[in-house]
Protein backbone atom coordinates (compact mmCIF):
# COMPACT_ATOMS: atom_id res chain seq x y z
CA UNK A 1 1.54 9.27 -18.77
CA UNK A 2 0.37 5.35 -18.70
CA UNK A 3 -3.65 7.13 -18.84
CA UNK A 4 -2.66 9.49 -22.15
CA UNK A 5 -5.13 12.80 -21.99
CA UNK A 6 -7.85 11.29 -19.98
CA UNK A 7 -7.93 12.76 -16.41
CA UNK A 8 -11.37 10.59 -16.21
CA UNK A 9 -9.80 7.28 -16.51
CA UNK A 10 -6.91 8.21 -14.29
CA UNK A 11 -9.45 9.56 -11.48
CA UNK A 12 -11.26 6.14 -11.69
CA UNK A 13 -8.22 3.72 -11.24
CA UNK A 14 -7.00 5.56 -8.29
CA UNK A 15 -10.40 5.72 -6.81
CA UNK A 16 -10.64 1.71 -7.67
CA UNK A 17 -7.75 1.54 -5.81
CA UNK A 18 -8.08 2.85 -2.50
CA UNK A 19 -10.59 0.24 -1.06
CA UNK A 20 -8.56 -2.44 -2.55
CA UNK A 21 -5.18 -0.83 -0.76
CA UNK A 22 -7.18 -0.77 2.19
CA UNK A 23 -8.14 -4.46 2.41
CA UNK A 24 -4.32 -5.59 1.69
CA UNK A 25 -3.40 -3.31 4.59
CA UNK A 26 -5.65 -4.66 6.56
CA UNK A 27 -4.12 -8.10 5.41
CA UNK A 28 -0.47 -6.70 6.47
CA UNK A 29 -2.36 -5.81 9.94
CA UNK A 30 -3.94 -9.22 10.34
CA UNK A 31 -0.12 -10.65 9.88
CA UNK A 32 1.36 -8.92 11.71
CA UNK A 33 -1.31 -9.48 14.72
CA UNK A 34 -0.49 -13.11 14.27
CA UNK A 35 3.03 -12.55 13.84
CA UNK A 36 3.00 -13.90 10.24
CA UNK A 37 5.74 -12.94 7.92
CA UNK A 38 4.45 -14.84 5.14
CA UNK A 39 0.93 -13.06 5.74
CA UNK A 40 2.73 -9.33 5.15
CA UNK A 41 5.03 -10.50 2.90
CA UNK A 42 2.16 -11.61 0.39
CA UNK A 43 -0.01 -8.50 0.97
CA UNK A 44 3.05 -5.98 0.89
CA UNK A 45 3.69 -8.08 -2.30
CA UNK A 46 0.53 -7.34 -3.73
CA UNK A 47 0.06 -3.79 -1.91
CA UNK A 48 3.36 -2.99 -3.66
CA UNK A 49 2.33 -3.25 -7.54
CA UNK A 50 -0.66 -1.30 -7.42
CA UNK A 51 0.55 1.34 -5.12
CA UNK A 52 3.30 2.01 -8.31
CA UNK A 53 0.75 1.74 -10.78
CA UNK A 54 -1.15 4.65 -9.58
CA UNK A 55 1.73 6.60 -8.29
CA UNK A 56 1.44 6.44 -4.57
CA UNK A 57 5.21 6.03 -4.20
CA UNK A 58 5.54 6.79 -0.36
CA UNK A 59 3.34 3.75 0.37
CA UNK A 60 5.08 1.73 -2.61
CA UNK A 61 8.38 2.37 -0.70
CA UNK A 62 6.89 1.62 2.42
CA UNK A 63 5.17 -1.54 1.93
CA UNK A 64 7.93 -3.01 -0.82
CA UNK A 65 10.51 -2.42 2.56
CA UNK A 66 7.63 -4.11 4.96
CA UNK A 67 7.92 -7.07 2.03
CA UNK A 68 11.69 -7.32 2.23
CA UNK A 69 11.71 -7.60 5.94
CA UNK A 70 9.25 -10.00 6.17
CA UNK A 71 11.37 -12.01 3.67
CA UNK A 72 13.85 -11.27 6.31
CA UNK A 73 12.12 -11.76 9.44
CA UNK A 74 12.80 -8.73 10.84
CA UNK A 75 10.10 -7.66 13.24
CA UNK A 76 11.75 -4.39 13.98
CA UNK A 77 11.16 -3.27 10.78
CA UNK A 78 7.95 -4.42 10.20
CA UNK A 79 7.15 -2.85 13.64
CA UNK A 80 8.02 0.18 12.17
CA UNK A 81 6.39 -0.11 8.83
CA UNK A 82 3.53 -1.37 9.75
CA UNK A 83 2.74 2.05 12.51
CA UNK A 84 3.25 4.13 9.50
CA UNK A 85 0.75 2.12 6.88
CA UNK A 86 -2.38 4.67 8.51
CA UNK A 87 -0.86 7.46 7.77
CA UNK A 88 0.05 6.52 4.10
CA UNK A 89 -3.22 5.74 3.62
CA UNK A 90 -4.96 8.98 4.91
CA UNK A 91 -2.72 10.91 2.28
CA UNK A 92 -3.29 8.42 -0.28
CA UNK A 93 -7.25 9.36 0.31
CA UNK A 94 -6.89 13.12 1.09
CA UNK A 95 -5.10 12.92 -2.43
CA UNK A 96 -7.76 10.81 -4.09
CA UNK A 97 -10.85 13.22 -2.29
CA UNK A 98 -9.12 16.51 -4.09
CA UNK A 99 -8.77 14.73 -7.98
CA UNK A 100 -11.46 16.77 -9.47
């Protein structure tokens, strides 16, 4: 484990980390509002690294696939990962409201 035997430290982080996911999602939202590919590219980007870091791999996949199809320009896809970014998030804070 990256954290070695402190829970504490670990419970921080991921609690750092929600607010900060929240404003790049809102970022991917804003782009893809304005139907700007280089705007959800740049937050999925971003979105992507520290989702991995503190082990929130569904929304790592998610928004690392969101980044490759903006790369791509394929609003289909980002259609579709972009409906699903709430729902990431709610069990990415149910998760972080049960670390004790």
């Amino acid at each position: 484990c990256m954290f070695g035997k402190d829970p504490g430290t670990f419970r921080e982080i991921v609690r750092e980390f929600v607010p900060a996911a929240q404003e790049n999602v809102d970022k991917i939202r804003t782009g893809w509002s304005e139907r700007s590919a280089e705007k959800i590219q740049a937050a999925s980007h971003k979105l992507k690294s520290s989702a991995r870091s503190v082990g929130a791999h569904d929304l790592a996949e998610t928004v690392a696939a969101l980044e490759a199809a903006s790369r791509a320009n394929d609003w289909r896809s980002i259609d579709e990962g972009v409906s699903s970014l709430g729902e990431l998030m709610r069990d990415v804070e149910v998760f972080v409201d049960g670390l004790q």
